[in-house]
Protein backbone atom coordinates (compact mmCIF):
# COMPACT_ATOMS: atom_id res chain seq x y z
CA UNK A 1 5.10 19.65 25.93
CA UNK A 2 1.43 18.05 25.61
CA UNK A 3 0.59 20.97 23.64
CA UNK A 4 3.63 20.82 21.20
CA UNK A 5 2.69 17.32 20.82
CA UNK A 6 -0.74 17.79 19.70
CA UNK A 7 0.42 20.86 17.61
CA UNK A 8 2.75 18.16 15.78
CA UNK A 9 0.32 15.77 15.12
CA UNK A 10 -2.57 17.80 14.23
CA UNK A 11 -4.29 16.71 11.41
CA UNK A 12 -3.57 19.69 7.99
CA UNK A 13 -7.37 19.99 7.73
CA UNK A 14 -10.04 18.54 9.27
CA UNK A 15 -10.99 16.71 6.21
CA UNK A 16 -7.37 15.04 6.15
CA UNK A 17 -8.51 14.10 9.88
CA UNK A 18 -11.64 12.41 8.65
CA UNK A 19 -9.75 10.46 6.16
CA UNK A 20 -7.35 9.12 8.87
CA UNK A 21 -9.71 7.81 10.93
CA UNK A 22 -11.26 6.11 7.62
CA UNK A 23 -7.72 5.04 7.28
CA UNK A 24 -7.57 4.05 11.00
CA UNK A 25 -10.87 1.73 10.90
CA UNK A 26 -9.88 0.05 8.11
CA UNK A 27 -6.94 -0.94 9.04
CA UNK A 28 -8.15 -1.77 12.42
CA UNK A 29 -10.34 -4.58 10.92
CA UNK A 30 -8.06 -5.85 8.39
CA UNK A 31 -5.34 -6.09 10.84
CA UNK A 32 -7.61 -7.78 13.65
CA UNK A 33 -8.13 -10.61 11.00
CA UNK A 34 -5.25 -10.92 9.60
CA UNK A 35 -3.48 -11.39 12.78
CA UNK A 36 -5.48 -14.35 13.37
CA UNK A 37 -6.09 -15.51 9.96
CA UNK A 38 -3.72 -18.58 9.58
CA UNK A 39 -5.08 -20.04 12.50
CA UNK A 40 -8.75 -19.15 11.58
CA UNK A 41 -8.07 -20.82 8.29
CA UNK A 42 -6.62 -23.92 9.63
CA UNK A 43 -8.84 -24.88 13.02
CA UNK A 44 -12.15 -22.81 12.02
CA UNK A 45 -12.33 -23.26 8.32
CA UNK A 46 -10.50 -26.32 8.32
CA UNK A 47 -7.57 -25.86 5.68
CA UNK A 48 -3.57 -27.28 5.54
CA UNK A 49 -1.31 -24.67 4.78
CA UNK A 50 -0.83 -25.60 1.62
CA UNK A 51 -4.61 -24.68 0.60
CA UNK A 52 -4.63 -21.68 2.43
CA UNK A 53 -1.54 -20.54 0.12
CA UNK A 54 -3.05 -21.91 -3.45
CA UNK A 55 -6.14 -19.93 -2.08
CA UNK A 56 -4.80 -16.91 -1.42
CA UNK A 57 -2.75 -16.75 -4.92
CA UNK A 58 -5.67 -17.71 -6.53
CA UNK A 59 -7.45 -14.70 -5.00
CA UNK A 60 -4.53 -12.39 -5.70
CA UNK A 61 -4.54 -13.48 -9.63
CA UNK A 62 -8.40 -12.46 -9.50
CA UNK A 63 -7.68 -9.33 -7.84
CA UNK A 64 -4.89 -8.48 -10.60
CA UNK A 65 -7.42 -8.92 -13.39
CA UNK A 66 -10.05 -7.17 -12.04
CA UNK A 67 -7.62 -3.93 -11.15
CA UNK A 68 -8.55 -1.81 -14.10
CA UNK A 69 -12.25 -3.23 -14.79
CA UNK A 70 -12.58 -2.14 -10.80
CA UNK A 71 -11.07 1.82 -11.48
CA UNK A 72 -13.44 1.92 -14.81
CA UNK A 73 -16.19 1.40 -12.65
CA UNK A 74 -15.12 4.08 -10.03
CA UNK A 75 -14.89 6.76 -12.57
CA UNK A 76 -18.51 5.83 -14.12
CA UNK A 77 -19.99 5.37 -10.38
CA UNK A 78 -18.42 7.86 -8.81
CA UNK A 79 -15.21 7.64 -6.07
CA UNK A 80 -17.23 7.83 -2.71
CA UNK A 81 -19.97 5.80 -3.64
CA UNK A 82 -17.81 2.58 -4.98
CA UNK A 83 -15.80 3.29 -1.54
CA UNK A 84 -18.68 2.70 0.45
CA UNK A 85 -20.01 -0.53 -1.58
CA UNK A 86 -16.36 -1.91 -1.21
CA UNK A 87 -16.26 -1.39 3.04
CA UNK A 88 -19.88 -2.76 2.53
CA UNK A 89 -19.54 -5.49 0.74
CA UNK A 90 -16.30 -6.47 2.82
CA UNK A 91 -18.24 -6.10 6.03
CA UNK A 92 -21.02 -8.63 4.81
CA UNK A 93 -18.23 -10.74 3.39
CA UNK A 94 -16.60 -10.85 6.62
CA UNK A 95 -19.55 -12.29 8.46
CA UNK A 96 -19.80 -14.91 5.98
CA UNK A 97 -16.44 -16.40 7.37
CA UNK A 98 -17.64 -18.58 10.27
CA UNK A 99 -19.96 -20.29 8.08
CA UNK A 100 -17.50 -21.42 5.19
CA UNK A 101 -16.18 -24.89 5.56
CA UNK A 102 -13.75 -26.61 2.93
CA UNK A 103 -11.33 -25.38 0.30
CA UNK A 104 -13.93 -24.62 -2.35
CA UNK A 105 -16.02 -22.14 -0.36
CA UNK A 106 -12.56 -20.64 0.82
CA UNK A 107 -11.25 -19.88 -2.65
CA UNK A 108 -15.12 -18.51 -3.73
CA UNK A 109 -14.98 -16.36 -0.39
CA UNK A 110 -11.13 -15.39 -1.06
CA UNK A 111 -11.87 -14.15 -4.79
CA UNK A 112 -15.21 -12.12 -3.85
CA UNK A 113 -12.83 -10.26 -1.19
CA UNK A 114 -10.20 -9.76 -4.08
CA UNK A 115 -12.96 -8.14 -6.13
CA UNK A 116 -14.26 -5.76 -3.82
CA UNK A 117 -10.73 -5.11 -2.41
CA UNK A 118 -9.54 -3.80 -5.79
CA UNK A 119 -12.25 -1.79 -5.88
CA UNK A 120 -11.88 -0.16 -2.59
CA UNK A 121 -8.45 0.40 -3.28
CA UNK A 122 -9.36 2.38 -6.80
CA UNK A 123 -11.89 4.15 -5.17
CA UNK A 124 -9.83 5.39 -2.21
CA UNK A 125 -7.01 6.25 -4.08
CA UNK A 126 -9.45 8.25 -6.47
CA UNK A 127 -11.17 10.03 -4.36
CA UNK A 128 -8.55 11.43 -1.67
CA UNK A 129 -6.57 12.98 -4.95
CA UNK A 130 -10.36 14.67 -6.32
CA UNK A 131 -11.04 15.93 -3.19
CA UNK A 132 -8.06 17.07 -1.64
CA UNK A 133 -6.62 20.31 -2.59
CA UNK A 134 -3.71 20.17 -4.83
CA UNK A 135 -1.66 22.01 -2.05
CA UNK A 136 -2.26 19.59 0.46
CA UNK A 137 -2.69 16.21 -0.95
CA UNK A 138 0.68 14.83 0.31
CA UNK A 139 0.63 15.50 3.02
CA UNK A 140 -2.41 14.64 4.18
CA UNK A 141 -1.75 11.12 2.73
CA UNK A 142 1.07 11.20 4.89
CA UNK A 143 -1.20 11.65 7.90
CA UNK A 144 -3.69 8.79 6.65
CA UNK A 145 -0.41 6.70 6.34
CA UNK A 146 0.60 7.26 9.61
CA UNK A 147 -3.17 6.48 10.89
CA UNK A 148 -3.54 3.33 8.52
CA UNK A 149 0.15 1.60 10.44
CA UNK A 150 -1.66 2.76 13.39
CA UNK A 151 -4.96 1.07 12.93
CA UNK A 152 -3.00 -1.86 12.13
CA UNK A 153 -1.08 -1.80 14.99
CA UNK A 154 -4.02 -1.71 17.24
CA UNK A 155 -5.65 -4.23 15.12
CA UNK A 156 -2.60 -6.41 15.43
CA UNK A 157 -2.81 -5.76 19.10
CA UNK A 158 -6.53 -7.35 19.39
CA UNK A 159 -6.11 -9.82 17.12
CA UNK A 160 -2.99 -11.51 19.44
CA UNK A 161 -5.85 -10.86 22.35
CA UNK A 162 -8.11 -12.89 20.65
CA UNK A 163 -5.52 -15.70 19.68
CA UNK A 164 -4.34 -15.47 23.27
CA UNK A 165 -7.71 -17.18 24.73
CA UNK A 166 -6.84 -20.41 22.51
CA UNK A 167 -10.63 -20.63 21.95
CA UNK A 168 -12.59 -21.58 19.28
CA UNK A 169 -15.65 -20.14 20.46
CA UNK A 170 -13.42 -16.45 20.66
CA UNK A 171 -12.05 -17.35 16.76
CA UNK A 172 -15.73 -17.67 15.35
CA UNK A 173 -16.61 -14.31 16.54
CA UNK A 174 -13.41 -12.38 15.40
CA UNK A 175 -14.97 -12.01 11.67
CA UNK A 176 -18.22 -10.30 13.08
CA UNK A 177 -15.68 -7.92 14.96
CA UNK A 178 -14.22 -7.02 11.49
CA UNK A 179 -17.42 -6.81 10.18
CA UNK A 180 -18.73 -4.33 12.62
CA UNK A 181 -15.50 -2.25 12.09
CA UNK A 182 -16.05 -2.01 8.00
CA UNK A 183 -19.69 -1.48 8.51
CA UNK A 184 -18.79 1.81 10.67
CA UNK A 185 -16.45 2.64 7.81
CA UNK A 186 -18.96 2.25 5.21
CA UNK A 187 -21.28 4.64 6.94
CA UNK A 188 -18.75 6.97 7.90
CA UNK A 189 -17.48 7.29 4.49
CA UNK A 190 -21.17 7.91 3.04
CA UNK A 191 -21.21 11.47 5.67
CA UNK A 192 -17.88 12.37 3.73
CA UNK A 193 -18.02 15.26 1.09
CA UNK A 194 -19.00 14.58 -2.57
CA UNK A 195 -15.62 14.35 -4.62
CA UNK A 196 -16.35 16.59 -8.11
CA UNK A 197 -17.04 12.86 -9.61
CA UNK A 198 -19.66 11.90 -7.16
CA UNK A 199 -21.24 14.89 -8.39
CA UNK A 200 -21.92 13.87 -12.00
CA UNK A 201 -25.44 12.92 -13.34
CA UNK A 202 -26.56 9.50 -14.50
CA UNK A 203 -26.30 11.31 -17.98
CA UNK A 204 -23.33 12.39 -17.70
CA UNK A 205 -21.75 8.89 -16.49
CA UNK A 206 -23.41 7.51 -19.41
CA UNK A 207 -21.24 9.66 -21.54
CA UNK A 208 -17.63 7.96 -23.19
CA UNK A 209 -14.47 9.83 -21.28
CA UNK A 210 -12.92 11.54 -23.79
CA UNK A 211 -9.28 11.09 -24.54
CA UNK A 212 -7.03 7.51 -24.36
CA UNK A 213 -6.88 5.52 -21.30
CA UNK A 214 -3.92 4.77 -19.11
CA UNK A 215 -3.11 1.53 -20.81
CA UNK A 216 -2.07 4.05 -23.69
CA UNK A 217 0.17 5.79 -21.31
CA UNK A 218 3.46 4.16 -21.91
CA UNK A 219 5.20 6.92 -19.90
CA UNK A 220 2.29 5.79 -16.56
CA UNK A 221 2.34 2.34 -17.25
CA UNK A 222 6.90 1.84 -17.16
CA UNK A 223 6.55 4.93 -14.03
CA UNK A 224 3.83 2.45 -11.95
CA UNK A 225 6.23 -0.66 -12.89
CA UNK A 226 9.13 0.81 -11.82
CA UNK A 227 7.66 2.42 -8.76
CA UNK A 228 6.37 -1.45 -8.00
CA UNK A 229 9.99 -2.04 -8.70
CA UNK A 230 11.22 -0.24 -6.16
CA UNK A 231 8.22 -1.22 -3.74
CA UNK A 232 10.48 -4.61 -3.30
CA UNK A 233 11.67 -3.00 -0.20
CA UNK A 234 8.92 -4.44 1.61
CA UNK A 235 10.24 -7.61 0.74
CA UNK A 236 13.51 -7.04 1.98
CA UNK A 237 11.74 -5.85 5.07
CA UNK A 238 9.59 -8.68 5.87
CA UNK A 239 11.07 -11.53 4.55
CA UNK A 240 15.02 -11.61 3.11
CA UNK A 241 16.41 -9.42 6.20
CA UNK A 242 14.25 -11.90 9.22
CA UNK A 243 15.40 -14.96 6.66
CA UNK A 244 19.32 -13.29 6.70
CA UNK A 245 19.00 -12.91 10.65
CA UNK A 246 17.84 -16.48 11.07
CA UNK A 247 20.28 -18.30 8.30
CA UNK A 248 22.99 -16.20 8.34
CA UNK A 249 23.88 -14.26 11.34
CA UNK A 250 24.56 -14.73 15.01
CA UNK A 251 21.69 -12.62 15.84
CA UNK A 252 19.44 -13.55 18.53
CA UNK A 253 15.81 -14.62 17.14
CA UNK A 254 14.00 -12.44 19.22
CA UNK A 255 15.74 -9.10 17.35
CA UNK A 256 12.78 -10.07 14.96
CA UNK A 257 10.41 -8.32 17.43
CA UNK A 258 12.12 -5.16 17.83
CA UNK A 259 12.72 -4.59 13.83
CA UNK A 260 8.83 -5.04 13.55
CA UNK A 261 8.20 -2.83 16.44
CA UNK A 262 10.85 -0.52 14.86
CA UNK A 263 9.25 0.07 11.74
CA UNK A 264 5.97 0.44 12.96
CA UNK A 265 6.91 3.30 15.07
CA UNK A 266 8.86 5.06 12.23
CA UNK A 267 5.70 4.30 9.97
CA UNK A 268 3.44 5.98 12.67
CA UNK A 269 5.50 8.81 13.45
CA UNK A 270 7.97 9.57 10.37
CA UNK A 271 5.21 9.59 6.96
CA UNK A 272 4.63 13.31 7.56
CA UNK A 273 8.40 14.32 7.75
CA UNK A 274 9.53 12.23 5.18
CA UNK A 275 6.80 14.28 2.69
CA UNK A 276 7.51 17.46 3.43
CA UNK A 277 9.33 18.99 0.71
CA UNK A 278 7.59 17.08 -1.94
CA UNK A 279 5.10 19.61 -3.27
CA UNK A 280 5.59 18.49 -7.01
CA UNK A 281 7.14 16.10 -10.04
CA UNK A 282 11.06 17.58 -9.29
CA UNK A 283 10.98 17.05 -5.27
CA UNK A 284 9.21 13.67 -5.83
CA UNK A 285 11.75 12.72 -7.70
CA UNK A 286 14.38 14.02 -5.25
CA UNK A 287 12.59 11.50 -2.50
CA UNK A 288 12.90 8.86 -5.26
CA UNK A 289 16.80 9.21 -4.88
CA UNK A 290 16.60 9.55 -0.96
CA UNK A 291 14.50 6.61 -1.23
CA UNK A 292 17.30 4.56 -3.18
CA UNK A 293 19.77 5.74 -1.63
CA UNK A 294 18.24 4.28 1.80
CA UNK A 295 17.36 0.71 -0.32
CA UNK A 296 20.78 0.38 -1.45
CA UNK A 297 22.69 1.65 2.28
CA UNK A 298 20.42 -1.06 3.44
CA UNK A 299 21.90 -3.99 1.33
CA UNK A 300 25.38 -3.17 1.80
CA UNK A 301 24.89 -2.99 5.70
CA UNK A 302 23.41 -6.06 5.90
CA UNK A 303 25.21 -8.15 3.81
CA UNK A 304 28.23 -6.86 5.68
CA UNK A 305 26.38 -8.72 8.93
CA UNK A 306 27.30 -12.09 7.92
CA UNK A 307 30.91 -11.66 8.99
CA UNK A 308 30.36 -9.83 12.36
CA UNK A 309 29.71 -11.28 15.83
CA UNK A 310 27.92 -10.09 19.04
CA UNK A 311 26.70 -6.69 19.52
CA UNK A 312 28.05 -5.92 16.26
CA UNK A 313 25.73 -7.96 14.06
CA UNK A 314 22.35 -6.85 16.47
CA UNK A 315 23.57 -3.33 15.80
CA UNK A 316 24.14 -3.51 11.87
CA UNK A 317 21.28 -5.91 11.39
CA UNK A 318 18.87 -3.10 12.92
CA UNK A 319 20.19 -0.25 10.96
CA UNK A 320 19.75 -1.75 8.23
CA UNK A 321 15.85 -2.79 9.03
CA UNK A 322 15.99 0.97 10.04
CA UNK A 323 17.09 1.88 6.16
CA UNK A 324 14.94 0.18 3.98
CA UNK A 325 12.20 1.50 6.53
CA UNK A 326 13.53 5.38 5.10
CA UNK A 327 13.48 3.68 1.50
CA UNK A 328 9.58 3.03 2.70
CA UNK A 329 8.82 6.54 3.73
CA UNK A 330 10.37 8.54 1.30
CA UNK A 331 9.42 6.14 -1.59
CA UNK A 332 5.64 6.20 -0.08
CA UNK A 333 5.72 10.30 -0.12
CA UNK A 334 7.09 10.44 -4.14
CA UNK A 335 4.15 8.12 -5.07
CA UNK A 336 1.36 10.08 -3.60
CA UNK A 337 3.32 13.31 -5.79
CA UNK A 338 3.14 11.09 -8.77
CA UNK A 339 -0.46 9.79 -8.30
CA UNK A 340 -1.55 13.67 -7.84
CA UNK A 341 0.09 15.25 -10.70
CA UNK A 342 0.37 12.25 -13.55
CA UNK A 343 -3.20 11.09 -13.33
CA UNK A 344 -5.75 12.53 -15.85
CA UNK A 345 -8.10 13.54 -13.31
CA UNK A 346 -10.96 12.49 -15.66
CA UNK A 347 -9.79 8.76 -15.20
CA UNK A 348 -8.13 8.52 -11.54
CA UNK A 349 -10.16 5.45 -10.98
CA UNK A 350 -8.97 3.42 -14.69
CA UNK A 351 -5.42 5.02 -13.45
CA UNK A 352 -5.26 3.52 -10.05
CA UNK A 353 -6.68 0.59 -11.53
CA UNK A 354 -3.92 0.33 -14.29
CA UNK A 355 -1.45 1.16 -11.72
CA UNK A 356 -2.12 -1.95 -9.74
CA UNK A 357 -1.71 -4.16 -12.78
CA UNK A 358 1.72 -2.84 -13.53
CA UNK A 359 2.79 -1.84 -10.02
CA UNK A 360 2.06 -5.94 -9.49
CA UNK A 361 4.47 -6.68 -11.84
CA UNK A 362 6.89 -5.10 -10.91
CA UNK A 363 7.08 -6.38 -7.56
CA UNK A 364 5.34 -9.88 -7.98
CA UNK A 365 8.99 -11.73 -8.95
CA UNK A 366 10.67 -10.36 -5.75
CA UNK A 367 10.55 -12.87 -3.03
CA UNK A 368 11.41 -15.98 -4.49
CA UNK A 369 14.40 -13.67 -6.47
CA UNK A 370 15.39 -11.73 -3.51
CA UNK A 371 15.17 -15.07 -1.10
CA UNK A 372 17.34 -16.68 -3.56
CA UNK A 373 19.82 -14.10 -4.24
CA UNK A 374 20.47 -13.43 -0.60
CA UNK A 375 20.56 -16.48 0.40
CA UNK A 376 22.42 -18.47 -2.18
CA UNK A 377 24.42 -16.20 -3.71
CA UNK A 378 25.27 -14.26 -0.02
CA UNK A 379 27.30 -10.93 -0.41
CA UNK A 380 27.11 -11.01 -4.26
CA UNK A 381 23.28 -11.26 -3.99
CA UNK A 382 22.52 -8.51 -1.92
CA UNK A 383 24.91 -6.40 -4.60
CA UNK A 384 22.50 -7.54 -7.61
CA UNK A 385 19.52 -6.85 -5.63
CA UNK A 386 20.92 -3.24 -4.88
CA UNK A 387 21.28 -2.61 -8.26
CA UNK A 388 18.07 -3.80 -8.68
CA UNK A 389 16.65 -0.93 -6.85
CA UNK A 390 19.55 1.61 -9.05
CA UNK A 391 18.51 0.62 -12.82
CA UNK A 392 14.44 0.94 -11.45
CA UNK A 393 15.21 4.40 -10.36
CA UNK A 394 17.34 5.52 -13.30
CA UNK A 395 14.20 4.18 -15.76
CA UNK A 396 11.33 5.82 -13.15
CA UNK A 397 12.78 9.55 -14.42
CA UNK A 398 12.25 9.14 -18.14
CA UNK A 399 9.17 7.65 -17.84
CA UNK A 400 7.65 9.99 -15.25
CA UNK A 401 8.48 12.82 -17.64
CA UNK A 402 7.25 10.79 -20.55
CA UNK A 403 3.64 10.61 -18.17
CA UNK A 404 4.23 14.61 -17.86
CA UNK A 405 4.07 15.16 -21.53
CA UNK A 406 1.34 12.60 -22.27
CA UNK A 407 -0.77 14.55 -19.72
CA UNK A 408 -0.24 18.01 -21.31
CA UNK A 409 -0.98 16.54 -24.90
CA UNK A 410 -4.11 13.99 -24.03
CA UNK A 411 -5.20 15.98 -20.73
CA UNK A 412 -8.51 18.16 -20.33
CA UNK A 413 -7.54 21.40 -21.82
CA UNK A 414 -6.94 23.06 -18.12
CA UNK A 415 -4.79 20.63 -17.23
CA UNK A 416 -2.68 21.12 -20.52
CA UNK A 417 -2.31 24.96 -19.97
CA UNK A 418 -1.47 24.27 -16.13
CA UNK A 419 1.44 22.13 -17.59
CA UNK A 420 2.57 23.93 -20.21
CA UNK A 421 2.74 26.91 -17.92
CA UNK A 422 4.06 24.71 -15.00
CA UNK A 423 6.96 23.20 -17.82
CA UNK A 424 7.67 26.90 -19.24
């Protein structure tokens, strides 16, 4: 049985192994902190609520505008080498965090982070497509998925350790534990393989990219908004369904801690088979259906919840957390297709980048809608936000195959013939 087990959850190469435990440290870290954040924000840095809220928008608007600046710089600089300045600069960042005192140096500190946090995200989502053969890319992001909700999980795990010793003294020190995680992360990532763009010359970087950006991309930029569209299940996840349980159902409270601990178990153990079968545009798709078809089962179960009693309610309420957790997996697997195989691969830094501006928008609006849908408008809202979910799916096709052709015209000229013969 051991051996089966191990079998199951061996890595698909060893390089997809090294990237999970990237994927694993990082989250580690991040998840450490941001267990403990709000109250590291409050008693150590000194902030109400309300600051610590402004802050973090204000940070998240700097982050946004910075997105595609961020993935120009990848492509120019090279994939592995931006990684490792982002971990980097986020590890010295990190140990700055005891010493800041007042709003002011917490919005400075909070933008900084947003900077080099779009960059680390444009960088690793760059370089795991340019190094990772075409045949296993999904999969192996499935692994690193299931290794990133671990690493948060464990990080989770310390950081309620920490707040457990209600001590100030134990709160100072939890930033310089984060930073020693991303500094092992930065050097680990430096002993990874070249990507083909860490291999260009400082001539060559100097050279223009030939061809239009993603911004000219209409078919990339209405695909990312859509898919950000449809990324709203998260929202559903962690805030309208808890918000539903509380306001509007019988449930006991405490249900809230075995959804969580549901989904992080599926989110460990499921990535993998939820993305097998998606080798390509057509099967990614296919998940994009599954993946509705899980949003909207999850709606109509839990709206149903505010008429039920009992063991009824704790029963639907779950499956229904249980759902939009498949609407995760499924819709997680079709975006690592799309990110492989509608990404000119001489810009997957400016297209990660442009991805997170529209991606943003498509998702940005959702929890004060959603909140206000399901909770004012009760049955009726959960309907419109269900066919929220339908119209982004039935405009994601069109404008993934728009992406398709926009490739084979504007892409390098292997790429076009690889299309061409891939479309014949």
């Amino acid at each position: 049985m051991l051996g089966s087990l191990r079998t199951r959850f061996r890595p698909p190469s060893p390089l997809a192994g090294r990237l999970a435990g990237q994927s694993l440290l990082f989250a580690l870290g991040e998840g450490t902190f941001m267990t403990g954040s709000a109250v590291f924000y409050t008693q150590i840095v000194g902030l109400s609520a309300a600051q610590v809220g402004l802050g973090l928008t204000i940070a998240g608007v700097a982050g946004f505008a910075l997105a595609w600046p961020m993935g120009k710089l990848v492509d120019r600089f090279g994939p592995k080498r931006c990684w490792a300045v982002s971990a980097a600069g986020q590890a010295a960042l990190f140990s700055l965090w005891p010493f800041i005192d007042g709003f002011r140096g917490y919005v400075a500190m909070a933008m900084v982070m947003a900077v080099f946090e779009s960059l680390g995200g444009a960088s690793h989502g760059a370089y795991t497509i340019d190094v990772l053969p075409p045949e296993e890319r999904v999969e192996s992001r499935a692994y690193m998925y299931s290794a990133l909700n671990l690493g948060f999980t464990l990080g989770s795990l310390l950081g309620g350790i920490a707040l457990a010793f209600d001590s100030n003294t134990v709160l100072h020190a939890l930033p310089w534990f984060v930073t020693a995680a991303f500094l092992v992360n930065a050097a680990a990532i430096l002993r990874l393989p070249n990507a083909p763009h860490d291999e260009r010359t400082p001539e060559e970087r100097r050279v223009r990219l030939p061809g239009p950006g993603p911004l000219r991309n209409a078919g990339w930029m209405a695909g990312t908004f859509f898919t950000g569209v449809l990324w709203t299940n998260q929202v559903l996840l962690n805030i309208v369904i808890p918000l539903w349980l509380v306001e509007r159902t019988d449930a006991p409270r405490v249900l809230l801690a075995f959804l969580f601990g549901t989904n992080t178990v599926m989110c460990i153990f499921l990535p993998m088979a939820a993305a097998r079968g998606v080798r390509d545009i057509s099967t990614a798709l296919r998940a994009i259906r599954l993946s509705t078809v899980f949003f909207v089962g999850s709606c109509l179960i839990t709206l149903y919840t505010h008429e039920t009693v009992g063991w009824v309610t704790i029963a639907l309420v779950w499956l229904g957390h249980v759902t939009v957790t498949g609407a995760e997996l499924y819709l997680s697997a079709a975006s690592w297709s799309f990110e492989a195989e509608l990404m000119d691969p001489r810009r997957r830094g400016e297209y990660q980048g442009a991805a997170e501006l529209s991606g943003t928008l498509g998702r940005v609006w959702a929890p004060a809608l959603y909140t206000f849908l399901a909770m004012s408008w009760g049955e009726a809202g959960w309907l419109v936000i269900a066919l929220i979910a339908v119209v982004a799916t039935v405009g994601l096709h069109p404008s993934v195959r728009r992406a398709q052709a926009f490739l084979v015209e504007h892409g390098p000229p292997a790429e076009k013939a690889s299309r061409a013969t891939g479309a014949a």
